[in-house]
Structure formats: structure tokens, C-alpha cells
C-alpha atoms as a PDB file:
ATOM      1  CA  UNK A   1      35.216 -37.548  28.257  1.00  0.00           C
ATOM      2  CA  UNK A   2      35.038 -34.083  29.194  1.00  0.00           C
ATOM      3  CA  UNK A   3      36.754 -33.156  25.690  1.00  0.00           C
ATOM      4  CA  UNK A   4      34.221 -34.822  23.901  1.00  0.00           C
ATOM      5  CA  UNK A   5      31.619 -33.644  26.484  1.00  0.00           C
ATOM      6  CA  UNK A   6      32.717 -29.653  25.267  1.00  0.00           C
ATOM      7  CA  UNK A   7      32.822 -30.598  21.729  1.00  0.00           C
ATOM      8  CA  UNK A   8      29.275 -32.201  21.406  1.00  0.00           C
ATOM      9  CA  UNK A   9      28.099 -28.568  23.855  1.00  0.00           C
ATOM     10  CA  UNK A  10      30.339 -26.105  21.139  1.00  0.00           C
ATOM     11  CA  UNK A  11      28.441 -28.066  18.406  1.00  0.00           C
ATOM     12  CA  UNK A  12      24.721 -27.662  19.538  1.00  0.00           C
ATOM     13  CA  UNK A  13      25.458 -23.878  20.594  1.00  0.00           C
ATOM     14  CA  UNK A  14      26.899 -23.423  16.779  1.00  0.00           C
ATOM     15  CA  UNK A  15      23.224 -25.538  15.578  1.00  0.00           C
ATOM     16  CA  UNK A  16      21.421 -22.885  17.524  1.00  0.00           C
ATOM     17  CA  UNK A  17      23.656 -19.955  16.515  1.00  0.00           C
ATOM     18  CA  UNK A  18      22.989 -20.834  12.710  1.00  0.00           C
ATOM     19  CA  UNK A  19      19.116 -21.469  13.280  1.00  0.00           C
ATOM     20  CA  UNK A  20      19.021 -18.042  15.176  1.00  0.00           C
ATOM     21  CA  UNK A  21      20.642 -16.656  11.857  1.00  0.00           C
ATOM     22  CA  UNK A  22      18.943 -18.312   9.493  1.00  0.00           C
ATOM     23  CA  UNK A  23      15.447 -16.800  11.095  1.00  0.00           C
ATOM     24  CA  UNK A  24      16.908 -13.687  11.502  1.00  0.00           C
ATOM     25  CA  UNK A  25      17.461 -13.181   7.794  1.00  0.00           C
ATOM     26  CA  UNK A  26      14.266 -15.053   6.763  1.00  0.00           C
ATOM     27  CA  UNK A  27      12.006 -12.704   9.256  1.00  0.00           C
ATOM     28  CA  UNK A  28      13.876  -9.831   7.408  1.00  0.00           C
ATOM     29  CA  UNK A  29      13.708 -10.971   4.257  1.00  0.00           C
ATOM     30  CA  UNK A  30       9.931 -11.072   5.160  1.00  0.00           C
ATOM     31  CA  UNK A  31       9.515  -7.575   6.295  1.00  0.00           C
ATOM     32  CA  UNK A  32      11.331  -6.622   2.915  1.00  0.00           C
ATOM     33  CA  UNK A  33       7.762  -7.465   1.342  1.00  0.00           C
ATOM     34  CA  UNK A  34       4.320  -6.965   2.650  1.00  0.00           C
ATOM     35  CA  UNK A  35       0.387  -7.187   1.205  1.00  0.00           C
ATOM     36  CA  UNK A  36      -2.735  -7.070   2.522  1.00  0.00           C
ATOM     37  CA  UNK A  37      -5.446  -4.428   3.148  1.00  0.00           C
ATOM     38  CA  UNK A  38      -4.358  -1.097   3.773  1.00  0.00           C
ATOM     39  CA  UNK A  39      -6.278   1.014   6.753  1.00  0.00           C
ATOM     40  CA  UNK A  40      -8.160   4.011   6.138  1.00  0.00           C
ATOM     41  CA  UNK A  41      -6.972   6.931   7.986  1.00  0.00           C
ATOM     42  CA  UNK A  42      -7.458  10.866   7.721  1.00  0.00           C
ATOM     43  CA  UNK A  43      -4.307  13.317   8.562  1.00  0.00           C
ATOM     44  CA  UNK A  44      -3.986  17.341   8.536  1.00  0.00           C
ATOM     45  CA  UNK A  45      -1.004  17.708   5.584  1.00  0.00           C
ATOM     46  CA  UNK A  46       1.578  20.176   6.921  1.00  0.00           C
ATOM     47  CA  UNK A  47       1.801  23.357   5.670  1.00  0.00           C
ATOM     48  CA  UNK A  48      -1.780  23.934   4.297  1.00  0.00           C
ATOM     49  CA  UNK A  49      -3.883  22.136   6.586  1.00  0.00           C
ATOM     50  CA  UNK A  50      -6.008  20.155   3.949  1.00  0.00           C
ATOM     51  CA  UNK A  51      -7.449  16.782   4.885  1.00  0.00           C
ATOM     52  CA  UNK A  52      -5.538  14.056   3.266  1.00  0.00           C
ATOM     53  CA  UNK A  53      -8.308  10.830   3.791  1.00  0.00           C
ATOM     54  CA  UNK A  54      -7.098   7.533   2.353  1.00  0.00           C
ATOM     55  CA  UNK A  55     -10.406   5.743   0.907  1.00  0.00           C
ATOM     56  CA  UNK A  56     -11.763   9.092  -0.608  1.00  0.00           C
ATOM     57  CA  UNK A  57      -8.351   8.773  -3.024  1.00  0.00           C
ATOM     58  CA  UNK A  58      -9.317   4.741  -3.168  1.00  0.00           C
ATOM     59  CA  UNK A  59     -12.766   5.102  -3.344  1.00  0.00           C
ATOM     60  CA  UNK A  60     -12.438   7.842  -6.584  1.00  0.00           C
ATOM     61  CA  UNK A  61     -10.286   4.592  -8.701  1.00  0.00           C
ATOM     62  CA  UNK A  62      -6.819   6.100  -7.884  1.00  0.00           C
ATOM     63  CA  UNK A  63      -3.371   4.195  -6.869  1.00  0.00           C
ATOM     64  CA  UNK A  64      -2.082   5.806  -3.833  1.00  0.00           C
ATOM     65  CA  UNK A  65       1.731   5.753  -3.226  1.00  0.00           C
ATOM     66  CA  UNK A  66       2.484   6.916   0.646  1.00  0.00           C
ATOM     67  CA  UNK A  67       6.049   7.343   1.218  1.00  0.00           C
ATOM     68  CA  UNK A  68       7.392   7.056   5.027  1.00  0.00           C
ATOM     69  CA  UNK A  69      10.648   8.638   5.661  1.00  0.00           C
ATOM     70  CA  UNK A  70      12.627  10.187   8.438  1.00  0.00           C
ATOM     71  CA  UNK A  71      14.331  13.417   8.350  1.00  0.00           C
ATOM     72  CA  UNK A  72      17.885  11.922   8.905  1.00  0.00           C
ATOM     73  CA  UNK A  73      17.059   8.348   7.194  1.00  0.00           C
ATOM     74  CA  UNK A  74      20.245   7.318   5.251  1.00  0.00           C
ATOM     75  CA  UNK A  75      18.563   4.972   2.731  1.00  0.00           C
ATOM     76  CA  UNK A  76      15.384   7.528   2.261  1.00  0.00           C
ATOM     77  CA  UNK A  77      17.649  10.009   0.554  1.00  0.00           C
ATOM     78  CA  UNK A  78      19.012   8.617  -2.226  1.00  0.00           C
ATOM     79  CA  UNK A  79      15.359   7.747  -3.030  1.00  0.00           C
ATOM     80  CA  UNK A  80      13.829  10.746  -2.793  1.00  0.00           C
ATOM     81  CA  UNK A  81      16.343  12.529  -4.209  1.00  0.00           C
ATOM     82  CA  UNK A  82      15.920  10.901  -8.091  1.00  0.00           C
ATOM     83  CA  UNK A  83      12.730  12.305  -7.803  1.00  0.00           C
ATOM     84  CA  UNK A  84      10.681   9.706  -8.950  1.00  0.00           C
ATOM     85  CA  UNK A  85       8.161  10.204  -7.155  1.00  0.00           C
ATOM     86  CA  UNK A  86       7.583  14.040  -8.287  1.00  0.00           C
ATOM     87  CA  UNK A  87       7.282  13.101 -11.793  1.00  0.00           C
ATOM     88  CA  UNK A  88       4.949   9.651 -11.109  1.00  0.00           C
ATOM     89  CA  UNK A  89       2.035  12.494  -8.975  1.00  0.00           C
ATOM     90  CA  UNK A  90       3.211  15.006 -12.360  1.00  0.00           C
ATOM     91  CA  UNK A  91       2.140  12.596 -14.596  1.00  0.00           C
ATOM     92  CA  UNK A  92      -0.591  10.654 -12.974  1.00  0.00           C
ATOM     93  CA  UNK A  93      -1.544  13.395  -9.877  1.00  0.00           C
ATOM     94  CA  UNK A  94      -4.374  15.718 -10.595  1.00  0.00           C
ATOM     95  CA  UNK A  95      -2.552  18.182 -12.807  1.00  0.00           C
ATOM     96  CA  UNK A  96      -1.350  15.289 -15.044  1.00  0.00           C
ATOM     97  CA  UNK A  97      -4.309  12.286 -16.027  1.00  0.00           C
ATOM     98  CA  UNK A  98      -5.461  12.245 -12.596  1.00  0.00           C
ATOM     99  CA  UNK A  99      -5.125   8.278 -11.571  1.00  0.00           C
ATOM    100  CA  UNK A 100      -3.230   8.511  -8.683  1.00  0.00           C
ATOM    101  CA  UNK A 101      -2.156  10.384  -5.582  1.00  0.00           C
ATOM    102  CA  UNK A 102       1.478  10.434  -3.752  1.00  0.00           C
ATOM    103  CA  UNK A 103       1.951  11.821   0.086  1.00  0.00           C
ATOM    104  CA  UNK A 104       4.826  11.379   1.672  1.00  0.00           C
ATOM    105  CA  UNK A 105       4.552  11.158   5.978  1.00  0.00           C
ATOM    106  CA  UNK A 106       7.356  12.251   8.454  1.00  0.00           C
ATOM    107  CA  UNK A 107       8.098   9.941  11.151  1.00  0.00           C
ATOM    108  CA  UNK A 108       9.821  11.759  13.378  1.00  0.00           C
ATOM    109  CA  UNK A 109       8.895  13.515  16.336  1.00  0.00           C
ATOM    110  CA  UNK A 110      10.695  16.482  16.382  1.00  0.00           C
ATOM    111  CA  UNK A 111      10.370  17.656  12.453  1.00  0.00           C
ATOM    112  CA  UNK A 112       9.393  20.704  11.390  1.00  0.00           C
ATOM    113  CA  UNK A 113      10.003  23.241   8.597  1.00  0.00           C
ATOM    114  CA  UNK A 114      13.149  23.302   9.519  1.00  0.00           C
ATOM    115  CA  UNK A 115      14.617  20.110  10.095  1.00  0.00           C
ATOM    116  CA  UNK A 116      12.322  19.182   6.891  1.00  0.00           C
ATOM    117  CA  UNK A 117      14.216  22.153   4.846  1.00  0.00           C
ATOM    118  CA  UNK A 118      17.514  21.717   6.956  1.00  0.00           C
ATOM    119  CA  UNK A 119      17.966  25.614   7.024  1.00  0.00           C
ATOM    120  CA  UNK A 120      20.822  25.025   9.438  1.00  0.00           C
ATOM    121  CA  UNK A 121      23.008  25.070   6.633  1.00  0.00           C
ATOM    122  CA  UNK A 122      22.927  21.602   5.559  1.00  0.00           C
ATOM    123  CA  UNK A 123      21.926  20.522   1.496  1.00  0.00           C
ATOM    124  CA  UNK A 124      19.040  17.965   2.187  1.00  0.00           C
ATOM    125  CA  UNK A 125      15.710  19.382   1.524  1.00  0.00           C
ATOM    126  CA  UNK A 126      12.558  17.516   1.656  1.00  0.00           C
ATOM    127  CA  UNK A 127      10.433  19.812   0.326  1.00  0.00           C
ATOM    128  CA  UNK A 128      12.002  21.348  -2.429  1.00  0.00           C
ATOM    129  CA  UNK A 129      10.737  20.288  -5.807  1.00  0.00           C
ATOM    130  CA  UNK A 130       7.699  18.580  -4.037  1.00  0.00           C
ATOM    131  CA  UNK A 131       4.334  19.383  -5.324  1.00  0.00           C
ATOM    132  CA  UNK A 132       2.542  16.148  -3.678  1.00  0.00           C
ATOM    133  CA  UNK A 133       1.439  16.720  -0.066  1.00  0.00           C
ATOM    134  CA  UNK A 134       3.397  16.469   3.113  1.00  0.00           C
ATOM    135  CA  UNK A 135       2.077  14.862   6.335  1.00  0.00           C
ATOM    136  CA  UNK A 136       4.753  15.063   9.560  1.00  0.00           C
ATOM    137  CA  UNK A 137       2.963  12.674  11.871  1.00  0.00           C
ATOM    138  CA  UNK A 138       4.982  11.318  15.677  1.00  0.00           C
ATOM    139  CA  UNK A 139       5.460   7.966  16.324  1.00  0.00           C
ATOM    140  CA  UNK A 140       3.307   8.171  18.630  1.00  0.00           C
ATOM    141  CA  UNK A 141       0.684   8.622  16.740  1.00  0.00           C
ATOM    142  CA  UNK A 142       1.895   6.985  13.959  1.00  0.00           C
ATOM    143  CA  UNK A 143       1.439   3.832  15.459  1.00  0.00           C
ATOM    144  CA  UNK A 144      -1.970   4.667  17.138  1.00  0.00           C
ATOM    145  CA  UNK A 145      -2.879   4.962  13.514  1.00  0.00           C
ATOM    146  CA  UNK A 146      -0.702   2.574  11.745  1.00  0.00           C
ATOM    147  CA  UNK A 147       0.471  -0.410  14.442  1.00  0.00           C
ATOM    148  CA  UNK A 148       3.637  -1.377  13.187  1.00  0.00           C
ATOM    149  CA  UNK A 149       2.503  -1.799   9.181  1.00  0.00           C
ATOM    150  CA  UNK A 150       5.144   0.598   8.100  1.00  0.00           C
ATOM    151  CA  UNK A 151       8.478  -0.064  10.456  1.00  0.00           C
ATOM    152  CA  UNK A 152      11.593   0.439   9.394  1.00  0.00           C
ATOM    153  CA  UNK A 153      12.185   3.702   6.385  1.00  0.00           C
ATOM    154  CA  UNK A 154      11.978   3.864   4.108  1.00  0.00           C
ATOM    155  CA  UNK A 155       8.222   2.575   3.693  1.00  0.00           C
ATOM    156  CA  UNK A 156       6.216   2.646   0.568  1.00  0.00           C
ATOM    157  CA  UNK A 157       3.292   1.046   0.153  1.00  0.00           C
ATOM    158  CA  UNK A 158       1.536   1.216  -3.248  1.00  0.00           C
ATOM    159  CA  UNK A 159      -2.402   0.503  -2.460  1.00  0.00           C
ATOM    160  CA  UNK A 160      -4.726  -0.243  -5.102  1.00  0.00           C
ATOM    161  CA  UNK A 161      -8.768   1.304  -5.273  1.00  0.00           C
ATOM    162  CA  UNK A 162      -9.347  -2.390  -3.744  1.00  0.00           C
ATOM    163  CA  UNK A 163      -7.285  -1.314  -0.861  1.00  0.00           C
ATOM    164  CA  UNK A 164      -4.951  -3.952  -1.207  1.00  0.00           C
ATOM    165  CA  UNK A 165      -0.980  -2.961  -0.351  1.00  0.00           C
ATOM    166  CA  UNK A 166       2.109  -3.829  -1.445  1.00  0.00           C
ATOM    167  CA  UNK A 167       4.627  -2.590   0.239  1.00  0.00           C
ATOM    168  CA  UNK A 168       8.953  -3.241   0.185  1.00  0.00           C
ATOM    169  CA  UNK A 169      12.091  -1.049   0.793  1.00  0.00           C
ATOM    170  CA  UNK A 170      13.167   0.635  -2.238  1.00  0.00           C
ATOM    171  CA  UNK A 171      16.462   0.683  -1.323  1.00  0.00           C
ATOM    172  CA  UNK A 172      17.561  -1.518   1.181  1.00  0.00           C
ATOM    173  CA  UNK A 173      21.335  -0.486   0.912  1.00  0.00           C
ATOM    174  CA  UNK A 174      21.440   2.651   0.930  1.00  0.00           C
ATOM    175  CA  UNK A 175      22.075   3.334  -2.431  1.00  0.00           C
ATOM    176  CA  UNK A 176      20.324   5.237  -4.968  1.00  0.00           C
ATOM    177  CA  UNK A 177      21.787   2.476  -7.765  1.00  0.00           C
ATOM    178  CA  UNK A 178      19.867   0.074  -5.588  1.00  0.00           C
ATOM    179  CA  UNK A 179      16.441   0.891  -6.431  1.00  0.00           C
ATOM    180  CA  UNK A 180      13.939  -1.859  -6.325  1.00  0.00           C
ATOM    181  CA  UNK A 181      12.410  -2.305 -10.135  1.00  0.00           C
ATOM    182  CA  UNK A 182       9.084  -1.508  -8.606  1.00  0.00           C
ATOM    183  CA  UNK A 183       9.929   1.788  -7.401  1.00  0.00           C
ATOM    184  CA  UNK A 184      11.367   3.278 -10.947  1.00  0.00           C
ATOM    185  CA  UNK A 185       9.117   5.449 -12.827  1.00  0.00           C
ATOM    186  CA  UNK A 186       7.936   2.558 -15.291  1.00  0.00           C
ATOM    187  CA  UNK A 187       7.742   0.253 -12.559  1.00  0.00           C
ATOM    188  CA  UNK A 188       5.310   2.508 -10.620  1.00  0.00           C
ATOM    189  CA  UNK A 189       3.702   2.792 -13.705  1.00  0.00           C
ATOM    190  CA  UNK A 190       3.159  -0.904 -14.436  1.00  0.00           C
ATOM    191  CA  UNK A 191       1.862  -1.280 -10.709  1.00  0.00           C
ATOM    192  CA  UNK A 192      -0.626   1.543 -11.624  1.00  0.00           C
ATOM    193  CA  UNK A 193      -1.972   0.094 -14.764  1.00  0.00           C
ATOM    194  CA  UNK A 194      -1.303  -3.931 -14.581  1.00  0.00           C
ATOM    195  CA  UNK A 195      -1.555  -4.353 -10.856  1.00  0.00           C
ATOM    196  CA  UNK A 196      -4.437  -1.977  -9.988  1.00  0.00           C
ATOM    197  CA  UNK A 197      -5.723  -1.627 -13.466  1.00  0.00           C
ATOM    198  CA  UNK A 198      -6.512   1.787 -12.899  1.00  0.00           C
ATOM    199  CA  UNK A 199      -6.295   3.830 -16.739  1.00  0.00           C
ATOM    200  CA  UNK A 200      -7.173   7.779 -17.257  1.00  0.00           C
ATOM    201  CA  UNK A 201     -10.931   8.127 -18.929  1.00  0.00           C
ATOM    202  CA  UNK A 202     -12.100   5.032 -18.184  1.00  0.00           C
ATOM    203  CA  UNK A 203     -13.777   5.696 -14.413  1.00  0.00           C
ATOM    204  CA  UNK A 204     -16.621   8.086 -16.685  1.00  0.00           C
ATOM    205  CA  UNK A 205     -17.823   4.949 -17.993  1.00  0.00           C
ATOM    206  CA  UNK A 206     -19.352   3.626 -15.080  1.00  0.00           C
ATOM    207  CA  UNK A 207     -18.599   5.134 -11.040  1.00  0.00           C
ATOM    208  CA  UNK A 208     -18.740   2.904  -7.835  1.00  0.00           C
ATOM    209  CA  UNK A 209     -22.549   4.966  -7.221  1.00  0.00           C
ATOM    210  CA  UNK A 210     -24.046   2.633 -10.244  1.00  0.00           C
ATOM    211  CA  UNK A 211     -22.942  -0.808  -8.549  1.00  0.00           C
ATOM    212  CA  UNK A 212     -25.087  -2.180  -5.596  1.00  0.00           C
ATOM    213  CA  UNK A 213     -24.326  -5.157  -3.708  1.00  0.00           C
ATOM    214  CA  UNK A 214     -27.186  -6.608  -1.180  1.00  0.00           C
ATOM    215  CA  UNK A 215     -28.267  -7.920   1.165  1.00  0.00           C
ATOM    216  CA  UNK A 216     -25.517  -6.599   3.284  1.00  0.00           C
ATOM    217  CA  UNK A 217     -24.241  -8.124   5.361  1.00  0.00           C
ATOM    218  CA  UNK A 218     -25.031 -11.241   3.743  1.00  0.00           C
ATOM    219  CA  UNK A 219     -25.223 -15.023   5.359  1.00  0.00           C
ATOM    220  CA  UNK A 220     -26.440 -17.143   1.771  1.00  0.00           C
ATOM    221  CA  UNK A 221     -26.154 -14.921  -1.644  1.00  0.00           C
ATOM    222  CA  UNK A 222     -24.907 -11.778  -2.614  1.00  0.00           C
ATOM    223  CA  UNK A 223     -27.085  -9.573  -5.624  1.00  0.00           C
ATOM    224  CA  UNK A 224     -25.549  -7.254  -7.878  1.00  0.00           C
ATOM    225  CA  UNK A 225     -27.386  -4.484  -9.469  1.00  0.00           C
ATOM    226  CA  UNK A 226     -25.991  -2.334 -11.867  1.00  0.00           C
ATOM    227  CA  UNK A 227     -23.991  -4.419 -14.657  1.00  0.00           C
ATOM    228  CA  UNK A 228     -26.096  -5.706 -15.893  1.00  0.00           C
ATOM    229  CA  UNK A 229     -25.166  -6.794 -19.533  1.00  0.00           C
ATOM    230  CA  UNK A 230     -21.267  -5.713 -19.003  1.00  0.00           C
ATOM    231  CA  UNK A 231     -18.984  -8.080 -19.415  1.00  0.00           C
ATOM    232  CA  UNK A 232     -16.575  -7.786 -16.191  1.00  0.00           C
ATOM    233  CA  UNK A 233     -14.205  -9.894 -13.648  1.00  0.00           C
ATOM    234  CA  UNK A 234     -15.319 -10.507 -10.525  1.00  0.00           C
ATOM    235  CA  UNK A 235     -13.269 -10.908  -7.143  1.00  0.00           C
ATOM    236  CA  UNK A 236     -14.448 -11.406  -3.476  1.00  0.00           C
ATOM    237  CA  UNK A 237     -11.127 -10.454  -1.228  1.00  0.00           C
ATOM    238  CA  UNK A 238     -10.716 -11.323   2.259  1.00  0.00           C
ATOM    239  CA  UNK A 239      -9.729  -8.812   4.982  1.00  0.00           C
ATOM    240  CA  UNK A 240      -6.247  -9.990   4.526  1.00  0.00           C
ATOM    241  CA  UNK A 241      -5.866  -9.967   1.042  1.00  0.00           C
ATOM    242  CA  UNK A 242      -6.337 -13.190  -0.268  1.00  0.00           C
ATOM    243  CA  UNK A 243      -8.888 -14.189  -3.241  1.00  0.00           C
ATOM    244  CA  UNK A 244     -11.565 -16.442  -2.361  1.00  0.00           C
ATOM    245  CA  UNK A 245     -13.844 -15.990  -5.431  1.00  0.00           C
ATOM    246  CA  UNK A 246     -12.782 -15.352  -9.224  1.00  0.00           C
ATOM    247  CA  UNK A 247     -14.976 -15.106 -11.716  1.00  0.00           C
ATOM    248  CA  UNK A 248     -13.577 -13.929 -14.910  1.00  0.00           C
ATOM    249  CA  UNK A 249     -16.248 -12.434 -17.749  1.00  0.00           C
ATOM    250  CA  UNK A 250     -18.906 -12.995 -15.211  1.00  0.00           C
ATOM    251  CA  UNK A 251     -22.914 -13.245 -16.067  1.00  0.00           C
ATOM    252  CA  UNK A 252     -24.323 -13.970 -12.885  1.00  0.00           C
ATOM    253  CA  UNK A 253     -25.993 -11.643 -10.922  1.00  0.00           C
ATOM    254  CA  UNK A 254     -26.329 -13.509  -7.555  1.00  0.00           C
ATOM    255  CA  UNK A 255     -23.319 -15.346  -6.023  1.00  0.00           C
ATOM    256  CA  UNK A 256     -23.245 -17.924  -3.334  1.00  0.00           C
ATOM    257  CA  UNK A 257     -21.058 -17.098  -0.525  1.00  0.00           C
ATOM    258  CA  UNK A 258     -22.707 -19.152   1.999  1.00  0.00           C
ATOM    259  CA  UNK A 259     -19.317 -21.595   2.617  1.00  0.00           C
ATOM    260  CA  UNK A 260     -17.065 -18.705   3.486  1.00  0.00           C
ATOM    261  CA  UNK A 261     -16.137 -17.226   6.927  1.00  0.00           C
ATOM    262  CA  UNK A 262     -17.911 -14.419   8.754  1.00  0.00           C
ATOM    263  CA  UNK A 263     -15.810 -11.538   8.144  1.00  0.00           C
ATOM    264  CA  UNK A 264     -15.488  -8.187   5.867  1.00  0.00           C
ATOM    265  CA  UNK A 265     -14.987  -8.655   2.202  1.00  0.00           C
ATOM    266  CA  UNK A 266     -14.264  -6.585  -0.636  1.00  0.00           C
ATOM    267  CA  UNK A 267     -16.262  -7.540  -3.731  1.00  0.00           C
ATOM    268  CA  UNK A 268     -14.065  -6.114  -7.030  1.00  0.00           C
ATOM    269  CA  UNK A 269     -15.526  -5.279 -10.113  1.00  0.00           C
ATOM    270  CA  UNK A 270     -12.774  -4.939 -13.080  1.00  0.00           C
ATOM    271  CA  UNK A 271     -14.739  -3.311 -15.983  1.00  0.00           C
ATOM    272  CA  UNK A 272     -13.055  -2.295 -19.227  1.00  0.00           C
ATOM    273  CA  UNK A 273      -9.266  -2.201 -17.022  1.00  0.00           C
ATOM    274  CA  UNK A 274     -11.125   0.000 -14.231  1.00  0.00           C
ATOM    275  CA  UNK A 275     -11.806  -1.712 -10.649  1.00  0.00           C
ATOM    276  CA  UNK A 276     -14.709  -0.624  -8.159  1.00  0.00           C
ATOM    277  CA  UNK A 277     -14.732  -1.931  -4.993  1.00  0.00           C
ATOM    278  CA  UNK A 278     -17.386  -2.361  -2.606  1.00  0.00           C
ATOM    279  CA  UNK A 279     -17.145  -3.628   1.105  1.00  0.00           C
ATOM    280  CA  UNK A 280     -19.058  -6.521   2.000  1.00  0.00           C
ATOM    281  CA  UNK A 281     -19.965  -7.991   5.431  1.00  0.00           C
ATOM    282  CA  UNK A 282     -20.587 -12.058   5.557  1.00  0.00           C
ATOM    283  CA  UNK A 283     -22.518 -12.936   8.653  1.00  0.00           C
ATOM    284  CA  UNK A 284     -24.367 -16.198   9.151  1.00  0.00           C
END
């Protein structure tokens, strides 16, 4: 009795051992890939002193890449150092067709020049061959600013002009031969133009200043003024990233959002492969 008593005990304990590991991974696997709408924020960039504001970068049509990284990070290395990122802001930063922006943002308490250059004599240097800015922001600030959006390094979200994130671990091994596809130069790229449909020349056409949307906020119908007689895709995005209207070559120039939640929206406007997006506020 007591045998079988101590095997039926071992058994449950090995039940609850393998659900514990099974959530483990699945909560991990989870935190590999996140979306939703990014927060605006505005940080001092280290040694100039600019202002580096989010939504101004968003606002203006552009992709923004932010890449979070520690000074002693072993899987941010072998990232950084292919240099993707340098030739992605080179091509597409404002010396090159001027689409998007790249700043990468120390985590770590302690860094500065130094420990960012390692001019103790070690090889790693952060800042060599980096044109894009450089933000060195503490934790605890970091997540006064950020919560805990970005835990775990490295972090890079790539956030659309709708302000909507996506966000993995480009290498999650360690290894520079372990780069996620959508952190390679033409994988960035396809992000930039097929995810955020953001192309060089086009934003002339028409800016965010032409496109009005009232009453705002708005408890029955929204008005648009300022396409009229362009053919463009509409979108209404929640606050948390999900679609909740879709109107593809869309002639209307009222919409009914009476049946959705109070909240903020984003209303997106994709005209000619260029999206402008304007907040909305829904209250009944």
C-alpha cells in the first residue's frame, strides 16, 4: 500500500514537473515575439545631446528600428557586430532615401564612453562604425519609460508610422549564424516596405496635415476630409494592435463606429504604398 501510495505521489509530482515545463517554454516562446502599439517617448542621445522623440520619426512616414542592448550582452554582439543595422539607417536613414530611422539604447546603469568603447583594452566597441544615434538610458528609468516591453537583450522592435511593433530576439543563441530572417538586411527591408508600406518619394504626394478626421472623439460616425477622390485602404486599429475595421479601395467618407469600445484608435490611411495615421478617441 504504501509502495503504491509513493508511486501514484512520484507520478503526480512528474504531471506537475512536465506542466511547469511545458509553460515555461510556451511563456518563452511567447516573449520571443511581441506586437502591439509602441509608446511614444523622448530621450537626450549620448554624445550630442539631440532629442531623439519617437512619434516625430512615426509621425514623418518612417520605420523606426530601436535596438536594446547591454554593454556585456553575449547574444547582442554577434548582432551588432555584422553590422546590419549600419547599412539598413545608410541606406534608408537620412543620408540614404530617408524612410527610416535606427537608435540603439544602453541598458545598463553604469555605461559610459568607456565601457561603450571598452578602452580598457578589450576589442568590443559599440560605437565604432555607428553613424545612427546612441541613447544610454538606466533601468531605472528604462522601465519608468518602457514597463517591461523590452526585457531580456537583445530587444528590437521594428514600429511602423501606425505605431504598431513587432518585436523578437534576433539571436536567441548566441550566435551570429543564428540570425532571425527578419533581422537580415532584406528582411528589414521587406518589413520596411511590405509590412509598413513605407517607399522613398511617395510621402510628397499627400502629408498627414491634408487628412482630417472629426468629430473627435467620436461616439456615432467618423468624417474624413481630405481624400477625397483617392483611391486608398482604410484601417481603424485598436490600442493593442488589433484591426477592427478594413476597408480596402474605400469611397466613403463617413464611417460608423458606433458598435466599438470606448478607447483610442488609430485610423490608417494606405495611399499609393504610403500609410498616415491619425489617433482617434471613441467615446459614447
Amino acid at each position: 500500500m504504501m509502495k503504491k501510495q509513493l508511486h501514484t505521489t512520484l507520478k503526480n509530482l512528474f504531471k506537475l514537473a512536465f506542466f511547469i515545463l511545458v509553460l515555461s517554454i510556451s511563456t518563452q516562446s511567447k516573449a520571443q515575439f511581441q506586437t502591439g502599439t509602441y509608446p511614444d517617448f523622448t530621450l537626450t542621445t549620448f554624445g550630442t545631446n539631440d532629442t531623439f522623440h519617437l512619434y516625430s520619426y512615426l509621425d514623418a512616414g518612417k520605420m523606426v528600428v530601436i535596438d536594446f542592448f547591454e554593454y556585456e550582452c553575449g547574444p547582442c554582439w554577434p548582432y551588432h557586430s555584422t553590422h546590419t543595422l549600419s547599412t539598413f539607417y545608410d541606406l534608408h536613414g537620412p543620408n540614404g532615401d530617408n524612410t527610416a530611422m535606427v537608435v540603439q539604447i544602453c541598458t545598463f546603469d553604469d555605461a559610459d564612453s568607456a565601457k561603450l568603447t571598452w578602452d580598457n583594452g578589450q576589442t568590443i566597441n559599440w560605437l565604432a562604425g555607428v553613424t545612427y544615434p546612441t541613447i544610454i538610458l538606466p533601468k531605472s528609468k528604462y522601465y519608468a519609460v518602457f514597463g517591461f516591453m523590452n526585457s531580456g537583450t537583445p530587444a528590437i522592435p521594428r514600429i511602423c508610422p501606425n505605431y504598431i511593433y513587432t518585436k523578437e530576439h534576433p539571436t536567441p543563441s548566441g550566435s551570429a549564424s543564428n540570425i532571425s530572417a527578419n533581422y537580415t538586411l532584406a528582411g528589414l527591408e521587406n518589413w520596411l516596405h511590405t509590412e509598413c508600406g513605407v517607399y522613398a518619394g511617395i510621402e510628397t504626394l499627400i502629408s498627414k496635415s491634408d487628412i482630417s478626421v472629426y468629430p473627435n472623439p467620436v461616439a456615432q460616425s467618423m468624417t474624413i476630409k481630405g481624400l477625397e477622390n483617392v483611391n486608398y485602404n482604410f484601417k481603424l486599429i485598436n490600442i493593442v494592435g488589433q484591426t477592427v475595421i478594413d476597408i480596402q479601395n474605400n469611397t466613403f467618407n463617413t464611417i460608423d463606429v458606433s458598435y466599438l469600445a470606448e478607447g483610442i484608435y488609430f485610423a490608417s490611411f494606405e495611399i499609393n504604398n504610403h500609410i498616415i495615421t491619425k489617433k482617434l478617441f471613441i467615446k459614447h
